[in-house]
Protein backbone atom coordinates (compact mmCIF):
# COMPACT_ATOMS: atom_id res chain seq x y z
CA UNK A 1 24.38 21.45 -28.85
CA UNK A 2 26.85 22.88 -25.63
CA UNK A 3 24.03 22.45 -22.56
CA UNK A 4 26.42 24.44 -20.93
CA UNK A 5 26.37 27.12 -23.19
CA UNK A 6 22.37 26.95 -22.87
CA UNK A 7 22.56 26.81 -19.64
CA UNK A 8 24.05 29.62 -18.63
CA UNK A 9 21.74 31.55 -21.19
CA UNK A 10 19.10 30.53 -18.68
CA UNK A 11 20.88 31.15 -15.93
CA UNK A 12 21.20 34.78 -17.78
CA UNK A 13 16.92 34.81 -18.60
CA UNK A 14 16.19 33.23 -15.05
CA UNK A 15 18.25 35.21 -12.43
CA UNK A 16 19.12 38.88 -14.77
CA UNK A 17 17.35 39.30 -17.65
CA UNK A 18 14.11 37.48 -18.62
CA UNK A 19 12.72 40.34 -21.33
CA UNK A 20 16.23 38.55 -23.10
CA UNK A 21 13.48 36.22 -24.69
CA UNK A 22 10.56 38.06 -24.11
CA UNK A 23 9.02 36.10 -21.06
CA UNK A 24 8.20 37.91 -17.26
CA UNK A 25 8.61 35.65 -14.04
CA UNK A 26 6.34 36.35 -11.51
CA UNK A 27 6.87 37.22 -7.66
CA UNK A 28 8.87 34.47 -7.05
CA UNK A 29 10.91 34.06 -10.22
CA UNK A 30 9.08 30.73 -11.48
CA UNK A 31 8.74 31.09 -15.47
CA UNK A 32 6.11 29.35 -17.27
CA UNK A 33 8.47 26.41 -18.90
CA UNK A 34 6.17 26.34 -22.23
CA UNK A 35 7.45 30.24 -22.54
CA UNK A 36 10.92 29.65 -21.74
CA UNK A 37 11.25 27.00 -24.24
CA UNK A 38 9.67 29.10 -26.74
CA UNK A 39 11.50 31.96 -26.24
CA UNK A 40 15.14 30.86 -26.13
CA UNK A 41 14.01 28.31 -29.55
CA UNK A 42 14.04 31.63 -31.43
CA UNK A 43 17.78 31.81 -31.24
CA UNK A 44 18.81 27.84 -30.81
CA UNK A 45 16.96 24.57 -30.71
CA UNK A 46 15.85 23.49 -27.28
CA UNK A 47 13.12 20.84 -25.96
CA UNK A 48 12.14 19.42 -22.83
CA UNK A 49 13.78 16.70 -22.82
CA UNK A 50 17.13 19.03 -23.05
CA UNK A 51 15.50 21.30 -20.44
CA UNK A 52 15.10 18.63 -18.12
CA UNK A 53 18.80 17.32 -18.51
CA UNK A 54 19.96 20.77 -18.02
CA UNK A 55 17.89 20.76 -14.51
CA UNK A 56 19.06 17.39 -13.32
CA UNK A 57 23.09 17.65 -14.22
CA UNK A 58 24.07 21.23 -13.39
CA UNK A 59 26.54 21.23 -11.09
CA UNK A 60 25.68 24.02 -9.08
CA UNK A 61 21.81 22.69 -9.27
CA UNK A 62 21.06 26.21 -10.22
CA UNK A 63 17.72 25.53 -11.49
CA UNK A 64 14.38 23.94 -9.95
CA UNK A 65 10.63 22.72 -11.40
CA UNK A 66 7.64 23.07 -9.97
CA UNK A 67 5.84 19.66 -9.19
CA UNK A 68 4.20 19.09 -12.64
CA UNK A 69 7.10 20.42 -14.72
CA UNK A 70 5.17 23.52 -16.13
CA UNK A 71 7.42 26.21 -14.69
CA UNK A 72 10.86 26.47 -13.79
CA UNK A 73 12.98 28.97 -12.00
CA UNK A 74 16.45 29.83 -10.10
CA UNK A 75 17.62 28.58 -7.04
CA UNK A 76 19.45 32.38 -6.17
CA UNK A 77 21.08 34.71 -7.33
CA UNK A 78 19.19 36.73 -8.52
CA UNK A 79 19.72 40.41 -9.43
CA UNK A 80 15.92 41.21 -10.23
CA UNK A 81 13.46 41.54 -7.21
CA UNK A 82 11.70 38.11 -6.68
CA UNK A 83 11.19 36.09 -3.31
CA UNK A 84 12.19 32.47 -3.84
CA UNK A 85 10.37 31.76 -0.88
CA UNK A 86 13.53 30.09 0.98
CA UNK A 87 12.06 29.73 4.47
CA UNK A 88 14.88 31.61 7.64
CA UNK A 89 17.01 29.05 9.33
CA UNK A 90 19.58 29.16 11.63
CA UNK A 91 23.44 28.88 9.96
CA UNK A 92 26.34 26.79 10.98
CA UNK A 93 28.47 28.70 13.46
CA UNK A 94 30.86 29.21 10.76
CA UNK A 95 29.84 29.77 7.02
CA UNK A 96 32.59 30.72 4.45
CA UNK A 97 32.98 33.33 1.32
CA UNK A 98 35.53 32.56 -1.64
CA UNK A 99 36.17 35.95 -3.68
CA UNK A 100 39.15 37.17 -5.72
CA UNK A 101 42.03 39.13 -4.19
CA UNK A 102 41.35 41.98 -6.29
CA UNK A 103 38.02 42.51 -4.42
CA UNK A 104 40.22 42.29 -0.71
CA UNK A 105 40.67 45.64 -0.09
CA UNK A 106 36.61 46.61 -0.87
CA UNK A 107 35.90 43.70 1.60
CA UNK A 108 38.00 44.67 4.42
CA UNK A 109 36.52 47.78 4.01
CA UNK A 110 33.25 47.16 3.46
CA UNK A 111 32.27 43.99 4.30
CA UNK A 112 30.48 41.58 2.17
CA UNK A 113 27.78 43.37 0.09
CA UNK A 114 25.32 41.96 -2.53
CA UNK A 115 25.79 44.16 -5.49
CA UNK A 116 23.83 43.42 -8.17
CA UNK A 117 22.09 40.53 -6.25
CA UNK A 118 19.82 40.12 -3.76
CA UNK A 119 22.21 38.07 -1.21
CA UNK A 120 25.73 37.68 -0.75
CA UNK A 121 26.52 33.68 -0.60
CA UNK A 122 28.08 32.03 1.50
CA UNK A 123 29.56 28.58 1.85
CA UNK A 124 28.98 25.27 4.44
CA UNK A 125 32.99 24.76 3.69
CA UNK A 126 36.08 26.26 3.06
CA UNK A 127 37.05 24.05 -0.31
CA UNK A 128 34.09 24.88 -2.05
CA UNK A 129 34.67 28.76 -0.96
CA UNK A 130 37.94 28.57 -2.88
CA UNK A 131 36.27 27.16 -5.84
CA UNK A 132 33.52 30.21 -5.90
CA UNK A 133 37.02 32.51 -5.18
CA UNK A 134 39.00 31.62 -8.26
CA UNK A 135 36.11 31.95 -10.50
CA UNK A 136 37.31 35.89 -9.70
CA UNK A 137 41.37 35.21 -10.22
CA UNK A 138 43.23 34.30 -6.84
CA UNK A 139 40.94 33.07 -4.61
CA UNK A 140 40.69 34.47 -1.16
CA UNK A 141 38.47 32.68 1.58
CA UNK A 142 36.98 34.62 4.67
CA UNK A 143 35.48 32.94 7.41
CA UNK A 144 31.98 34.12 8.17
CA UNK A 145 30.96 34.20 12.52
CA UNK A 146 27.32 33.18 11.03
CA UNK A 147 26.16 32.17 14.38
CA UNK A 148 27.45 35.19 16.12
CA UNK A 149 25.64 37.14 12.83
CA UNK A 150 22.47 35.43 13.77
CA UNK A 151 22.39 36.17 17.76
CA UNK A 152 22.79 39.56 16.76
CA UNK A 153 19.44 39.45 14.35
CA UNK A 154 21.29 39.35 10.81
CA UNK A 155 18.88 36.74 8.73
CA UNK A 156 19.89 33.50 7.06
CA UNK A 157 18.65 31.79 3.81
CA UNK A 158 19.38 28.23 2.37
CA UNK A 159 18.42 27.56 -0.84
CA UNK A 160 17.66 24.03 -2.00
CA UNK A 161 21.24 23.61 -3.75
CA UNK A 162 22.95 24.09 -0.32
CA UNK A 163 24.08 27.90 -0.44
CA UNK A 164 23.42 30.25 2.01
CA UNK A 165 22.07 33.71 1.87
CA UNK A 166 22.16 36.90 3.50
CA UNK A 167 21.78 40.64 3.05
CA UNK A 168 25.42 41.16 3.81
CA UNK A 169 28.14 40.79 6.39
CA UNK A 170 29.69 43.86 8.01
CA UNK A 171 33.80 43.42 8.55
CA UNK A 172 32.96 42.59 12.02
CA UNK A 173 32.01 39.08 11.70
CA UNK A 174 34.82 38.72 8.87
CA UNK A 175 38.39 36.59 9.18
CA UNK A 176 40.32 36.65 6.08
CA UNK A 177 41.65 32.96 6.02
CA UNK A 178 44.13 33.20 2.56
């Protein structure tokens, strides 16, 4: 079996689409594990054990379990409304964004905007922000004034894999970088 190929399926169910497999997530997006394994079995073979090694060796650690194992959920990035309960905190004084160069022009006009998700993310470093960028072609890297974002009352997130979140950044406190 490809885990990666499951677990992007639950990346799919968890963050997008959890009706996919017939299960609900409740206010903030944990899943009942018993009914995600369940659900997705209908369509490929999946136990705990597998569940668990999915959770422990993605490399974005895009998944987390509640204390006891029984339900399971996404770190971010998230297009459906649920509050994963990531407690405000004050950014670096520089964060980063890696996008592709076809989405430059938008940007500069526009600033960073979530979309389809909840938050745009950002990056603690520039390297990593190039990774995220070439997932969308040739990858482009803006700096982010964070700090300067948060004197002026914008609100930060950091979920438990390291990313940060925020409703969006206007061109203001944008630097295009490459």
């Amino acid at each position: 079996m490809d885990l990666n190929k499951t677990s992007r399926f639950i990346s799919l169910i968890l963050r997008h689409r959890p009706n996919t497999i017939g299960i609900s997530l409740d206010e903030h997006g944990w899943a009942s594990v018993e009914e995600l394994l369940a659900g997705i079995s209908k369509t490929q073979y999946i136990d705990m054990e597998m569940l668990e090694k999915i959770v422990e060796t993605d490399s974005k650690q895009r998944y987390s379990f509640n204390e006891d194992k029984t339900l399971i959920r996404a770190n971010q990035g998230h297009s459906i409304d649920v509050d994963v309960e990531l407690p405000k905190k004050q950014p670096p004084v520089i964060l980063y964004h890696g996008t592709g160069e076809k989405y430059v022009i938008s940007i500069d006009e526009q600033g960073l905007i979530s979309k389809s998700r909840l938050y745009v993310h950002l990056s603690g470093d520039e390297a990593t922000a190039a990774v995220v960028g070439s997932r969308h072609g040739r990858p482009v890297v803006y700096e982010v004034l964070a700090s300067q974002m948060y004197y002026d009352g914008y609100e930060f997130f950091q979920s438990v894999n390291g990313v940060w979140l925020t409703k969006a950044v206007p061109v203001q406190y944008l630097k295009k970088l490459k």
